[in-house]
Structures are given as structure tokens and as C-alpha cells.
Protein backbone atom coordinates (compact mmCIF):
# COMPACT_ATOMS: atom_id res chain seq x y z
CA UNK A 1 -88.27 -25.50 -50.18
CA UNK A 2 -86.57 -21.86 -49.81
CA UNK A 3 -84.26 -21.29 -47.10
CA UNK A 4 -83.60 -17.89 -45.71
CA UNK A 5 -79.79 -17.56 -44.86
CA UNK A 6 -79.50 -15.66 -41.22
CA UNK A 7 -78.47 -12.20 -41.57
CA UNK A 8 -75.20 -11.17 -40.89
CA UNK A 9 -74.42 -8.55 -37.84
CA UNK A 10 -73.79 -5.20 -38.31
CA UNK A 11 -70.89 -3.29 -37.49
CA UNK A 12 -71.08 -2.21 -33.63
CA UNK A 13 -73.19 0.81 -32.55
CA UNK A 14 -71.01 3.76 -30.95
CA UNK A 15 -70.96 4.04 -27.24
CA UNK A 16 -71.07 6.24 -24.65
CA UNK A 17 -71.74 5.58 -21.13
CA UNK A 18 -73.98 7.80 -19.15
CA UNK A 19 -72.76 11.33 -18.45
CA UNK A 20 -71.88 12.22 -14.60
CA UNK A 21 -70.31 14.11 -11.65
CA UNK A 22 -67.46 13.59 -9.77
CA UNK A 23 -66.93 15.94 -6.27
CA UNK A 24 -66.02 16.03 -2.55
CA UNK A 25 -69.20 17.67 -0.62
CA UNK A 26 -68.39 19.92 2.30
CA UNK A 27 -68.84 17.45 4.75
CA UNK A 28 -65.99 14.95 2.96
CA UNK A 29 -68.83 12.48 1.39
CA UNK A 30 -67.67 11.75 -2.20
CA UNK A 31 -70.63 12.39 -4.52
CA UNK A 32 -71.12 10.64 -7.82
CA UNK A 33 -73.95 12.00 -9.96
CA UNK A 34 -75.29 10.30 -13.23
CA UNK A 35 -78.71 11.76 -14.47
CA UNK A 36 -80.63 9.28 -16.54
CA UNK A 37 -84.18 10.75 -17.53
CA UNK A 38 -85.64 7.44 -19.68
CA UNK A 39 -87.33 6.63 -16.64
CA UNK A 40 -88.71 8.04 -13.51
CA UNK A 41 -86.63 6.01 -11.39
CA UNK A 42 -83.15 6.88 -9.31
CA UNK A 43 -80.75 4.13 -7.48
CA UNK A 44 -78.92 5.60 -5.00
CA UNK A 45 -76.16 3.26 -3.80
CA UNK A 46 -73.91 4.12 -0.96
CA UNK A 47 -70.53 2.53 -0.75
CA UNK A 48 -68.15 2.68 2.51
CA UNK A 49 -64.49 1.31 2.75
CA UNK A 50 -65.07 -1.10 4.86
CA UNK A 51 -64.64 -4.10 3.26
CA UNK A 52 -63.68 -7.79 4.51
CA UNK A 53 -60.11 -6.65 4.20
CA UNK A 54 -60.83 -3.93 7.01
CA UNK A 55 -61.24 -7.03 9.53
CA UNK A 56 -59.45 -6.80 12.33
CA UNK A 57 -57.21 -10.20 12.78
CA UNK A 58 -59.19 -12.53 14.39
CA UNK A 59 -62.55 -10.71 13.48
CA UNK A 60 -63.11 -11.78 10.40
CA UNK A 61 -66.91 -11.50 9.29
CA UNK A 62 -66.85 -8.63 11.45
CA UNK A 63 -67.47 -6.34 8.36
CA UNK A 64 -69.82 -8.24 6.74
CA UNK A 65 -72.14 -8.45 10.17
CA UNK A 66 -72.13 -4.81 10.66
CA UNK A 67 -73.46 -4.50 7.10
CA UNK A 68 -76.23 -6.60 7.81
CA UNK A 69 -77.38 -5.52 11.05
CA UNK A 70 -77.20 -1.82 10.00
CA UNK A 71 -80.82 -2.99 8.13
CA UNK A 72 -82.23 -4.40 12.07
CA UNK A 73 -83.03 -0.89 13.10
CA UNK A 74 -82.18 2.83 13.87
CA UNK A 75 -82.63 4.82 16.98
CA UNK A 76 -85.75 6.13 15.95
CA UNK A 77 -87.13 2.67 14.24
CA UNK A 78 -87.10 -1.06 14.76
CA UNK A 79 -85.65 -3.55 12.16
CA UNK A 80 -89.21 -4.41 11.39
CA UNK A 81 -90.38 -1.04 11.35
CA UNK A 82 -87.39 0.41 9.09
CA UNK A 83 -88.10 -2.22 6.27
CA UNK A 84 -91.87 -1.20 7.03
CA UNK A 85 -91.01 2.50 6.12
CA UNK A 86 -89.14 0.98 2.91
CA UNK A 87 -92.21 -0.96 1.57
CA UNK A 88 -94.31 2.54 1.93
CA UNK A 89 -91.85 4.27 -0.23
CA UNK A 90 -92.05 1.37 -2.91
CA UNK A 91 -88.32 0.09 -2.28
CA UNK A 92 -86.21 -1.38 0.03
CA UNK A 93 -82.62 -1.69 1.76
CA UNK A 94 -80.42 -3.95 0.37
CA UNK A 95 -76.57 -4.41 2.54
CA UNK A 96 -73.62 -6.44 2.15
CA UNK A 97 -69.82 -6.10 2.22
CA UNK A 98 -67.24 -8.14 -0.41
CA UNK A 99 -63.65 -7.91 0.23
CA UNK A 100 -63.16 -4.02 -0.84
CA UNK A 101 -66.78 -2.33 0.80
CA UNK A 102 -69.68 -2.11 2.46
CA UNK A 103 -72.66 -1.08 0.25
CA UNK A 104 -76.37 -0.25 1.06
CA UNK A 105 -78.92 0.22 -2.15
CA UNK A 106 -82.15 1.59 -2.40
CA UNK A 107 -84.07 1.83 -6.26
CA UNK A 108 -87.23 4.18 -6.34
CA UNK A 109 -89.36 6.26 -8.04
CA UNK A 110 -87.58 9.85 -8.28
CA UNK A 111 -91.05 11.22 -6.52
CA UNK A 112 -90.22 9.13 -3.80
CA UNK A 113 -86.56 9.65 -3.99
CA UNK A 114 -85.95 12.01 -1.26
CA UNK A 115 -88.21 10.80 1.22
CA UNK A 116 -86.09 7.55 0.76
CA UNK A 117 -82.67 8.25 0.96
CA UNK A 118 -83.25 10.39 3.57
CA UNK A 119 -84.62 7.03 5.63
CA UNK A 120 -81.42 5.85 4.51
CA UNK A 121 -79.29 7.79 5.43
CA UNK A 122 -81.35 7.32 8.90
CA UNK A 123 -80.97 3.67 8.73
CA UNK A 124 -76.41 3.79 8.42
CA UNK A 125 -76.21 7.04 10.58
CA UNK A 126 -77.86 6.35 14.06
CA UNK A 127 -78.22 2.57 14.54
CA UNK A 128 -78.84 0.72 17.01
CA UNK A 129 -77.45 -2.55 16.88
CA UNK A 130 -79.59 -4.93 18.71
CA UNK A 131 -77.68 -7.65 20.42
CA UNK A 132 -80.61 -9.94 20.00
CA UNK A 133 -80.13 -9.39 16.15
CA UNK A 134 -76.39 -9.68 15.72
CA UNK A 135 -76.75 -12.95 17.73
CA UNK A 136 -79.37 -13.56 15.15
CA UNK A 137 -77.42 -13.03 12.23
CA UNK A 138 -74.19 -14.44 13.26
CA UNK A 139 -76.50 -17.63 13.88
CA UNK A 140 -77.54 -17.50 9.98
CA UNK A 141 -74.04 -17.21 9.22
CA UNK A 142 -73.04 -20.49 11.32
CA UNK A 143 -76.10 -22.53 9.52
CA UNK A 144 -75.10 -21.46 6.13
CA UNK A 145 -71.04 -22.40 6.85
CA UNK A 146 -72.59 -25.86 8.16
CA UNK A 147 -74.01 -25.93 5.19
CA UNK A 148 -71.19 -25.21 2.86
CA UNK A 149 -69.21 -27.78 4.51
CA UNK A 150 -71.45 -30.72 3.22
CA UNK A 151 -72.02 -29.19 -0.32
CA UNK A 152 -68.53 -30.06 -2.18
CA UNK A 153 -69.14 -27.06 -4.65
CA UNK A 154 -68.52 -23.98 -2.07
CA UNK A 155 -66.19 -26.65 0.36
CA UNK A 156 -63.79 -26.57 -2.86
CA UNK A 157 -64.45 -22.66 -3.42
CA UNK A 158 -63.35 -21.80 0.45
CA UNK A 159 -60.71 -24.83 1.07
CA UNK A 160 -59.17 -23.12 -2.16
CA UNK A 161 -58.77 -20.05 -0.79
CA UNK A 162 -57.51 -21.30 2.22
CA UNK A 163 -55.10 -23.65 0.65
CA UNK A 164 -53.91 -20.93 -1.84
CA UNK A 165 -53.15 -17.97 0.91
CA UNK A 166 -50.80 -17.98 3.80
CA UNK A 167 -52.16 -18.61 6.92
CA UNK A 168 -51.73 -14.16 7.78
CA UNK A 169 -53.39 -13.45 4.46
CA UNK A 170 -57.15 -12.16 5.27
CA UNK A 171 -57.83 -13.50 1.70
CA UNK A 172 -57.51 -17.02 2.91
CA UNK A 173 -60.33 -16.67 5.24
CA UNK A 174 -63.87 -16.84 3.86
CA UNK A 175 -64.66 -13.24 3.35
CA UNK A 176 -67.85 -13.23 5.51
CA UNK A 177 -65.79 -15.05 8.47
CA UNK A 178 -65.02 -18.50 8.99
CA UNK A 179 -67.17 -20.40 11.81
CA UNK A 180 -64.76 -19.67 14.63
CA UNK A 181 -63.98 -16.31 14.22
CA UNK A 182 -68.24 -15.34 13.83
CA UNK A 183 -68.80 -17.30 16.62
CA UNK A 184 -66.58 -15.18 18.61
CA UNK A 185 -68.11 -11.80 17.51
CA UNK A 186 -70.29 -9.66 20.03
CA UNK A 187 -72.12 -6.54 19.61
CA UNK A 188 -69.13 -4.13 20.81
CA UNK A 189 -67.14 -5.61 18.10
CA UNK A 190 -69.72 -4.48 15.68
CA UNK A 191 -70.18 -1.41 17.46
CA UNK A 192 -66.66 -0.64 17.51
CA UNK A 193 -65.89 -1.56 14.05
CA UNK A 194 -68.86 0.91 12.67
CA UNK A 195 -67.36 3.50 14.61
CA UNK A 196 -63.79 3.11 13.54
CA UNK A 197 -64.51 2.78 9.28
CA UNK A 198 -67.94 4.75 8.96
CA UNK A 199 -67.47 8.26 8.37
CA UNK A 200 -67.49 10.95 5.91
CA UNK A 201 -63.69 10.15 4.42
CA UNK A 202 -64.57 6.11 4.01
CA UNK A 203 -67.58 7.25 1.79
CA UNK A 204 -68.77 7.18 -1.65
CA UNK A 205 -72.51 7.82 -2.45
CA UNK A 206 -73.66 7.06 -6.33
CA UNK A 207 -76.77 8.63 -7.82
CA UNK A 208 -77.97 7.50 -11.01
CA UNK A 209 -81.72 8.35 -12.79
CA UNK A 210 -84.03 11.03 -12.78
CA UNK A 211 -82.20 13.83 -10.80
CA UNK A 212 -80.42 16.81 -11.69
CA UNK A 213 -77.01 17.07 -10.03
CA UNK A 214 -78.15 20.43 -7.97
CA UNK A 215 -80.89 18.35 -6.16
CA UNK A 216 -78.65 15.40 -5.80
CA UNK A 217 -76.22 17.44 -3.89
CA UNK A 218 -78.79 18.67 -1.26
CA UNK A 219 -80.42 15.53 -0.47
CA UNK A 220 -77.56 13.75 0.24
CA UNK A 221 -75.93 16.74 2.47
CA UNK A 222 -79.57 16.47 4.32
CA UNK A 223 -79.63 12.98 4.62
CA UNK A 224 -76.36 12.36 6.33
CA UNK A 225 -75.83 15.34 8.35
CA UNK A 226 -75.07 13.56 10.96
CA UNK A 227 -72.77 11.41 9.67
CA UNK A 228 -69.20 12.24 11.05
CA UNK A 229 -66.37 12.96 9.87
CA UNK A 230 -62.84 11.27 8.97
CA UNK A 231 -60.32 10.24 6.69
CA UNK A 232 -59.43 6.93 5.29
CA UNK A 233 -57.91 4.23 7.54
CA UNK A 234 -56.98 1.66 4.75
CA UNK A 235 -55.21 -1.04 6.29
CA UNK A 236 -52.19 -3.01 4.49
CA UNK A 237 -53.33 -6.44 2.78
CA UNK A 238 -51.08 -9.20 2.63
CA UNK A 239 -51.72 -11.50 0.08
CA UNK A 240 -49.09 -13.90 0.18
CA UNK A 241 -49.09 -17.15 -0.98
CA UNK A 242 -49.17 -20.46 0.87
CA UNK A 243 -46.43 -22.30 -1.04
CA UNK A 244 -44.65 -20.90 -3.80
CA UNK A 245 -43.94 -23.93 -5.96
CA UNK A 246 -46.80 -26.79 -7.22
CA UNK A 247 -48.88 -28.74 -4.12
CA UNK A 248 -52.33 -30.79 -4.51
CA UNK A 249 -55.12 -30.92 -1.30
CA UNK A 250 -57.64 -33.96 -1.82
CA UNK A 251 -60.45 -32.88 0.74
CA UNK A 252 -61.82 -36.88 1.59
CA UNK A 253 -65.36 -36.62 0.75
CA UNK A 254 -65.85 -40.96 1.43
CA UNK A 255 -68.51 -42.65 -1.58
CA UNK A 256 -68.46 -39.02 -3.46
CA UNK A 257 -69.27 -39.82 -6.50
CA UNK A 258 -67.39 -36.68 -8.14
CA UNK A 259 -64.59 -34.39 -7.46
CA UNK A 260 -64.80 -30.76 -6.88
CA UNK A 261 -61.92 -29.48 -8.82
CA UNK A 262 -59.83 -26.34 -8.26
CA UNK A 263 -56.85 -25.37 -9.83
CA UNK A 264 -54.95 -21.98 -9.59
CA UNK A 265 -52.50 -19.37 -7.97
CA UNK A 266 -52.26 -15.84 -6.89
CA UNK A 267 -53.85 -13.55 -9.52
CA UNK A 268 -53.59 -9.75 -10.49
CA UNK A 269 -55.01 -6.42 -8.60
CA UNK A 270 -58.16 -5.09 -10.62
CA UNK A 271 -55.78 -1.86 -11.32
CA UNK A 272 -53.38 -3.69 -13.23
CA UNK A 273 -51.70 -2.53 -16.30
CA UNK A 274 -52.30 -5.77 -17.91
CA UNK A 275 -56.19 -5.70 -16.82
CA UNK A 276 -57.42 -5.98 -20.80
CA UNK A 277 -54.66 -8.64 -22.44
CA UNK A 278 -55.68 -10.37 -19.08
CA UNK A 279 -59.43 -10.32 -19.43
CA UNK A 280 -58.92 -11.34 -23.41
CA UNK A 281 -56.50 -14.38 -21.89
CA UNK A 282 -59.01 -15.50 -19.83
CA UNK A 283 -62.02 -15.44 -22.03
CA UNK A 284 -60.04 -17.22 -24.78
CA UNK A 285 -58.61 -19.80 -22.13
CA UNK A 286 -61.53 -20.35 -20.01
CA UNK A 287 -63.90 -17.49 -19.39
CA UNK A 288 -66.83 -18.52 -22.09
CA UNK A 289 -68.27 -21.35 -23.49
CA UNK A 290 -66.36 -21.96 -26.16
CA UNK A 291 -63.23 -21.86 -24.41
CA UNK A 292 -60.44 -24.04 -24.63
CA UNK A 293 -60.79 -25.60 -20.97
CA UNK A 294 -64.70 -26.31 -21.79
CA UNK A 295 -64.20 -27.75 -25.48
CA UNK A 296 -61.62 -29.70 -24.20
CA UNK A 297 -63.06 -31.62 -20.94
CA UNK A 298 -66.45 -31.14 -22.14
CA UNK A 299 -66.67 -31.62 -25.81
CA UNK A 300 -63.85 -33.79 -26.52
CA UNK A 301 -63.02 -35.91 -23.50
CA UNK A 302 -66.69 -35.32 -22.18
CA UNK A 303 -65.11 -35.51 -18.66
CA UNK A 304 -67.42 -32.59 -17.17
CA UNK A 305 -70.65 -30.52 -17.86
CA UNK A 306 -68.47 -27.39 -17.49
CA UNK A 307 -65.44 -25.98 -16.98
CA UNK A 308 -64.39 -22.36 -16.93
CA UNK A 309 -61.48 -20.27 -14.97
CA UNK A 310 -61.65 -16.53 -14.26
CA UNK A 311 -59.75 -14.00 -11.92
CA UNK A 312 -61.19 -13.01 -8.92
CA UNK A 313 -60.69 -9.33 -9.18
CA UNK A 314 -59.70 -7.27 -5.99
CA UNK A 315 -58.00 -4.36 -4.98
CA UNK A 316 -55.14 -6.27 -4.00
CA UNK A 317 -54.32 -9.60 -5.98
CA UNK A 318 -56.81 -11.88 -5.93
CA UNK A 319 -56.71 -15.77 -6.75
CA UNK A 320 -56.63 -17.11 -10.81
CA UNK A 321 -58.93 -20.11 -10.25
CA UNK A 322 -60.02 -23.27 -13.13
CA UNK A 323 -62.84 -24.66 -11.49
CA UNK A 324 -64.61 -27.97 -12.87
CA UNK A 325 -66.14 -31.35 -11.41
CA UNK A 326 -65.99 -34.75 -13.07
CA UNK A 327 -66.32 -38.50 -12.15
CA UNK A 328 -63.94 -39.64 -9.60
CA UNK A 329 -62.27 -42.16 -12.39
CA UNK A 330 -61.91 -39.41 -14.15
CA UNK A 331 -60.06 -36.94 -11.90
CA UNK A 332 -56.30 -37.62 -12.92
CA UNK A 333 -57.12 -37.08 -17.03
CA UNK A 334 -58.94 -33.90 -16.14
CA UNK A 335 -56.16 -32.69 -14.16
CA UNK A 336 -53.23 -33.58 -16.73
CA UNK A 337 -56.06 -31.89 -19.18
CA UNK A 338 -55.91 -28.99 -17.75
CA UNK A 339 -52.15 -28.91 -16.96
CA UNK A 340 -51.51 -29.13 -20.82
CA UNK A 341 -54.02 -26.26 -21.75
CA UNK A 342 -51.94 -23.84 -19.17
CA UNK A 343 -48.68 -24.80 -20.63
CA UNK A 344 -50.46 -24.77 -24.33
CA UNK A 345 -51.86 -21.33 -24.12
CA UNK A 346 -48.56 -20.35 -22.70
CA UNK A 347 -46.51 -21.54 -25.74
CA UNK A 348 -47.85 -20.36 -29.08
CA UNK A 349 -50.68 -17.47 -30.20
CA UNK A 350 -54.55 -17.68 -29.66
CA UNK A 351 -55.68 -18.90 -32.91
CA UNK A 352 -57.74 -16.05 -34.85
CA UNK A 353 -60.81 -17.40 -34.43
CA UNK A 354 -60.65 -17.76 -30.60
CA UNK A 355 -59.02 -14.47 -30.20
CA UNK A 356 -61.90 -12.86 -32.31
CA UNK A 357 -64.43 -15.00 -30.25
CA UNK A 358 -63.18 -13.92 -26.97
CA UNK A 359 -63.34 -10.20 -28.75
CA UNK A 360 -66.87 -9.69 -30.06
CA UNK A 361 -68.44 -11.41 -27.10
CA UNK A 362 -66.69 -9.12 -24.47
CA UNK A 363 -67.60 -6.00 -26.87
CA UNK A 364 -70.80 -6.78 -27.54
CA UNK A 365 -72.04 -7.50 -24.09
CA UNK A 366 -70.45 -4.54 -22.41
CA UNK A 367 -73.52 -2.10 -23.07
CA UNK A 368 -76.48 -4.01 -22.56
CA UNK A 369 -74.85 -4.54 -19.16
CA UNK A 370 -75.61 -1.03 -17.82
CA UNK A 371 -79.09 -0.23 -18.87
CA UNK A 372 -80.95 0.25 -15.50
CA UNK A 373 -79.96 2.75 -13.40
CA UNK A 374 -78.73 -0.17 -10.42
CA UNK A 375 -76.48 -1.09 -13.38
CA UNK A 376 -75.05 2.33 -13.76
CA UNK A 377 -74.65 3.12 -10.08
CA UNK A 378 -72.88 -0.38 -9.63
CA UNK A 379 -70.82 0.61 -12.90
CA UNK A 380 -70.06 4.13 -11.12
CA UNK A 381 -68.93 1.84 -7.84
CA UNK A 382 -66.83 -0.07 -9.46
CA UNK A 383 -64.67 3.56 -10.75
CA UNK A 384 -65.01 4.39 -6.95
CA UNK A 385 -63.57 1.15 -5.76
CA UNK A 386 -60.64 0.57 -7.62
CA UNK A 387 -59.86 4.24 -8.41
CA UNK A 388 -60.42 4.19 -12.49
CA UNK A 389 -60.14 6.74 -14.77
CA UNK A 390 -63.18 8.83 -15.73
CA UNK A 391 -63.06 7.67 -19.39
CA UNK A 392 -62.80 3.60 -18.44
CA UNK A 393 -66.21 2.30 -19.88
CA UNK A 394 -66.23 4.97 -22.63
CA UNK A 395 -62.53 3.44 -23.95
CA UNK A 396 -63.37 -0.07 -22.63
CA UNK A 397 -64.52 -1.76 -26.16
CA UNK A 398 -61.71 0.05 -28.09
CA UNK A 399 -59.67 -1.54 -25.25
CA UNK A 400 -60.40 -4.68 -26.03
CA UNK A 401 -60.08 -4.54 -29.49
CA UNK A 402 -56.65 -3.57 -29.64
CA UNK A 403 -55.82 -6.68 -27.49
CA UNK A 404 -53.63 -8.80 -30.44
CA UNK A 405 -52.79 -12.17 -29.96
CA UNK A 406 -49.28 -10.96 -28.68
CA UNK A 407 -51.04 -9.10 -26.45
CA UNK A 408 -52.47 -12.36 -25.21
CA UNK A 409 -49.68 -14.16 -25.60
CA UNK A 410 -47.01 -11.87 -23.63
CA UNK A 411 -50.05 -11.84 -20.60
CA UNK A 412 -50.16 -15.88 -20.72
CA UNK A 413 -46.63 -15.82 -19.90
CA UNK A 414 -46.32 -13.31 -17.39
CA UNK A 415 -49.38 -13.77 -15.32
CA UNK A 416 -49.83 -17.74 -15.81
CA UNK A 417 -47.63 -19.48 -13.59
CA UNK A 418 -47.30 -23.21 -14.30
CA UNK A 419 -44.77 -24.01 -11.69
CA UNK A 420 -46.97 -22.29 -8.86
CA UNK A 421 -50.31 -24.48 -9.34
CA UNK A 422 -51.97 -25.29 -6.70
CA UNK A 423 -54.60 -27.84 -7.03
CA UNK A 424 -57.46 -28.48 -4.75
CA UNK A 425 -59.93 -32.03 -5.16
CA UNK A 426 -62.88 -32.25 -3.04
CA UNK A 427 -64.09 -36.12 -3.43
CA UNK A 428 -63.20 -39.44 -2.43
CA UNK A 429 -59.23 -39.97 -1.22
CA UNK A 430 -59.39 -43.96 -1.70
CA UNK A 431 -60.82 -43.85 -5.48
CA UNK A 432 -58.59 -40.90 -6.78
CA UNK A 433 -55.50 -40.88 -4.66
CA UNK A 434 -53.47 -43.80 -6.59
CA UNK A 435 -54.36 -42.35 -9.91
CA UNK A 436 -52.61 -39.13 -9.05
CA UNK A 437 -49.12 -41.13 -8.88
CA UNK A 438 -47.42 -39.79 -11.72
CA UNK A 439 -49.01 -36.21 -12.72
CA UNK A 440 -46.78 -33.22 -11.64
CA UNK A 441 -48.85 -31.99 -8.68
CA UNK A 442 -46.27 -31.73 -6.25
CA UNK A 443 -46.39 -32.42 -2.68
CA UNK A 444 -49.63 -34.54 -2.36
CA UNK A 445 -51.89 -34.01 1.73
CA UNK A 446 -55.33 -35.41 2.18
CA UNK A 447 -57.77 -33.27 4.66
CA UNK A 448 -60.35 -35.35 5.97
CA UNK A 449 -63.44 -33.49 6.28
């Protein structure tokens, strides 16, 4: 019987991301032009600073509701007829906000490409804002946090945040509003709130696909021309932590038969200095599947299916999180587990063989990540967002290669914090309460939910 060996890989292919324009239009809209011909499509993805972050204390969601209900209708159109007028043109609207902007995204055929961003620009420049709809939405948004609080997974994701943050911090609210401050909402809020952060200084509109940068530049001018002008209104962000040494939350979930586990402290900003050693760290620690948190409580204690950590990157610094579940008997040896691999990753070099790992996979996924031209504008978004250079996904593999294991090593201690842990267990208080006794958690409170 002849056996064919598998064929080893090739050196990497050069790179180059897609060619575009950076300017300020008359009007004060940043424009962001990629031309990509493969295809006779175009994305055109408008961004606007006005992000979870912008919420005004005690509004919290309040960003993330105007997103939405900029889709339910303009002065000229319904909701029903706008997404109508979408489905003629082949496309539709998608909205949302995270924690750093609001976004709206159509993806067409370029023949079609005017006609649609133009309907666009319709839909986030004269809305209407039907109370019926906002009451509407912010309903949705009550029924899924009722939801979220009987599903442990997403309970341990928000109680995290809120556990991790102190109390002032907008990042220890849910970033689409917790269910107290939606419910409080109204339409002037909304109103008021698109009025104060939508304007020609707040945004950013990307073009990628089959365009030339001439045409690009007129159809957006048309298309919001009556959008009004401003400058940006950035607000300070706190993010200031809770506690600053080691404390454990169990969140009593009574018979659960597992516990959510989440581990963690205050991360990085996305424009750090140490953004690539970081990003190596984390892939090597806990970031893919052959990470050291996942062999360990996987493979060799088989406490878990899964277990991965990752940093939550923001403008300002977001949370470092390890996030597994395992059996209830099992939820003191997963902790001390995980414990050890912080302090182990902390004390001695990446072995070769993970660093190179951690390496290839993070170079050799980077380009097959921006092949459509969503993928581009989002990549283009991303520059806008957190203020990159021009160059940053042409210089991003070499930027990880150069990452050594002292690289890794110097990032593990100086952006892993052992003594500022905090550890959050969604599952069952009476089963894993006693077993804690003994692991260095710190000061131990049980939320009943």
C-alpha cells in the first residue's frame, strides 16, 4: 500500500491590502474610498461617533435605540416602506451601535449603487422616529435582557462586566442598556440624542467596490446634503475598576448543573503600543485551539469543552476576560487551573512551538479575512475608529512576525495582572461555595439571581 506524505506549505504570498482614499469633503463628512473592480458590487458603510460610550448617564441603550429606529422610517417613507425601497434595489439597511459607533450598511450592485445610498442617506438624514416603534424596540430589548438573565452564558458575560467596572464606568453597563435604564427611554431622548451626535464632524462614510473615487465623492455629497454640520463632541470614558486587588462573585444559579466561568481584569485600549506582543500573548495563552488554557482544562484535565480568553478591544481599555464552563464539582480545579497558567505564562518564554503556532495562524488568516468588499469597508472602519495608520494591514503580518518570545514575555508581565483577578461563577452557591475555601480568590459575595 503507497502512502502519499501531505505536502508541505509554501512560503507566504506577499500582501497588499486594497488601495484607497483618505479626505474631508466640503461639508466635514470624512470620505474613505477603496475601488475594488473583481466584482460589480460596492458596500458603502457609514459610521457615526456615537457609540454606547456617548450615553448620557442614566441613558444607557440610548445609542443603540436610535440606531435601530433610524431603519422604522423617514419623513418621506414608513419603516415598512423604507425596507420596501431596499428590497427593489437588491439590498438592504443593516444598523447597530457597539461601544465606539453607530454604523448603517448597505451591499449592492454598483448599477444600483447610487440609487441606494442616496435612500440611505434619506433613511439617517430626515427621520422620523415613530414613538410607536421606539416603544417597540425598547420592548425587544426588555424580552431579550429577560432572556439573558435565565441563560448562564450571557448572565456571566454582563455580571462580568458589571462586577469588573466601577459602578460610574459606562463599560460596566451592558452596552445596549441594562433593563432599567431602556425602560426609562422615550422618544425625545432618542430624538435629542440624534440631534446632539449626528452631524457632518461625528462622520465617517467607507466606500469599497466598483467605483472610481471621482463618482464616490459626488454621490455621497448628494446623498447627505442635508445632513448638518458639527464637530466632534467625544465625551471622557472612565474605565475604572471595581476593586483593585483579587475578589470572586458566585451568581446562585440553584440545581445548575455547570458553572459559567469568568475570569479577568481591566485590559488595554485598541491603540496601544503593545497591541501586537499583546495579540501574540493572547493567542499563545488562550486565543486558539491549541492554547494553553484549552489543552490544559480540555485535553488534560478534560474539565470543559472549551476554554479560550481574549481582549475586548475598545477605544478606551476594555476588559481581559478567560471564559470557560465546567461541572459544578469541578469548578475549584478549573479555577486553580487557570490561576497557574496566568502566573506560568508570566514566568518563563512561550515555548517555540506555541509561539510559532500562535504566529502562522494569525498570519495566515489575516488576508482571506478581507476578500468581499463588506470585509474591506469594515477593515477601512476599523482605521476610522481607532485612528490607525494608513499602512496598518499592509505592515500587520510583518508585525506579527517580529513578535519574539521576549516580546511575549515582557507583554505577559506588564499587561497580565495576577493580583487584580477578578473572578465571576454563574452556577450553584451550595455545590461550589465550600470547595472555593482555600484558592486565592479573595473576598468571596454570592448574588442570588
Amino acid at each position: 500500500m503507497v502512502t502519499s506524505l501531505r505536502p508541505k506549505p509554501g512560503p507566504p504570498r506577499s500582501y497588499r491590502f486594497p488601495s484607497f482614499s483618505d479626505e474631508v469633503l466640503p461639508n466635514g463628512i470624512r470620505l474613505v474610498t477603496s475601488p475594488v473592480s473583481k466584482l460589480p458590487l460596492a458596500t458603502v458603510l457609514v459610521l457615526v461617533d456615537a457609540g454606547s460610550t456617548s450615553d448620557p448617564r442614566g441613558k444607557e441603550g440610548v445609542a443603540a435605540l436610535t440606531a435601530a429606529a433610524l431603519l422604522e422610517g423617514s419623513q418621506r417613507l414608513d419603516g415598512a416602506e423604507l425596507a420596501e425601497e431596499f428590497e427593489k434595489l437588491g439590498t438592504s439597511l443593516e444598523s447597530g451601535a457597539d461601544w465606539d459607533s453607530a454604523f448603517f450598511k448597505i451591499t449592492v450592485l454598483s448599477d444600483k449603487l447610487n440609487l441606494a445610498t442616496a435612500l440611505l442617506g434619506e433613511a439617517i438624514s430626515r427621520p422620523l422616529f415613530p414613538e410607536r416603534e421606539i416603544e417597540r424596540l425598547k420592548a425587544e430589548r426588555l424580552a431579550e435582557i429577560l432572556q439573558l438573565e435565565t441563560e448562564p452564558r450571557g448572565l456571566a458575560d454582563e455580571k462580568f462586566s458589571e462586577f469588573l467596572y466601577a459602578d460610574e464606568s459606562r463599560y460596566s453597563q451592558p452596552d445596549e442598556g441594562s433593563a432599567k435604564s431602556v425602560g426609562s427611554l422615550t422618544r425625545a431622548d432618542v430624538d435629542q440624542f440624534y440631534r446632539a451626535n449626528y452631524n457632518s464632524g461625528t462622520t465617517t462614510v467607507v466606500v469599497a467596490g466598483d467605483i472610481p473615487a471621482d463618482a464616490t465623492r459626488e454621490m455621497v455629497t448628494e446623498a447627505f446634503r442635508s445632513w448638518p454640520s458639527g464637530v466632534p463632541r467625544r465625551q471622557p470614558l472612565l474605565a475604572k475598576a471595581r476593586a483593585t486587588e483579587r475578589s470572586a462573585l458566585i451568581v446562585d444559579k440553584p440545581e445548575a448543573p455547570q458553572s459559567e466561568l469568568r475570569v479577568g481584569h481591566i485590559g488595554l485600549p485598541r491603540k496601544h503600543p503593545d497591541f501586537f506582543p499583546t495579540l501574540v500573548l493572547n493567542a499563545v495563552f488562550g486565543g486558539l485551539f491549541g492554547s494553553r488554557i484549552n489543552l490544559n482544562l480540555r485535553e488534560v484535565h478534560g474539565y470543559t469543552y472549551g476554554a479560550s480568553s481574549y481582549y475586548d478591544w475598545r477605544r478606551g481599555p476594555g476588559p481581559f476576560v478567560i471564559s470557560t464552563a465546567v461541572e459544578s464539582q469541578v469548578t475549584a480545579p478549573a479555577l486553580r487551573e487557570i490561576l497557574l497558567e496566568v502566573e506560568r505564562i508570566r514566568s518563563e518564554p512561550v515555548l517555540a512551538e506555541e509561539l510559532s503556532l500562535a504566529k502562522e495562524y494569525l498570519e495566515g488568516v489575516f488576508p482571506i479575512r478581507y476578500e468581499t468588499t463588506a470585509a474591506i469597508a469594515s477593515a477601512l472602519a476599523t482605521l476610522s475608529i481607532y485612528d490607525l495608520p494608513a499602512e496598518y494591514y499592509d505592515s500587520y503580518r510583518r508585525n506579527i512576525h517580529n513578535v519574539s518570545a521576549t516580546d511575549v514575555l515582557e507583554a505577559a508581565r506588564a499587561h497580565l495582572h495576577p493580583d487584580e483577578l477578578q473572578t465571576v461563577i454563574v452556577g450553584d452557591a451550595q455545590v461550589v461555595r465550600d470547595s472555593l475555601t482555600g484558592l486565592p480568590l479573595g473576598q468571596l459575595t454570592i448574588h442570588k439571581s
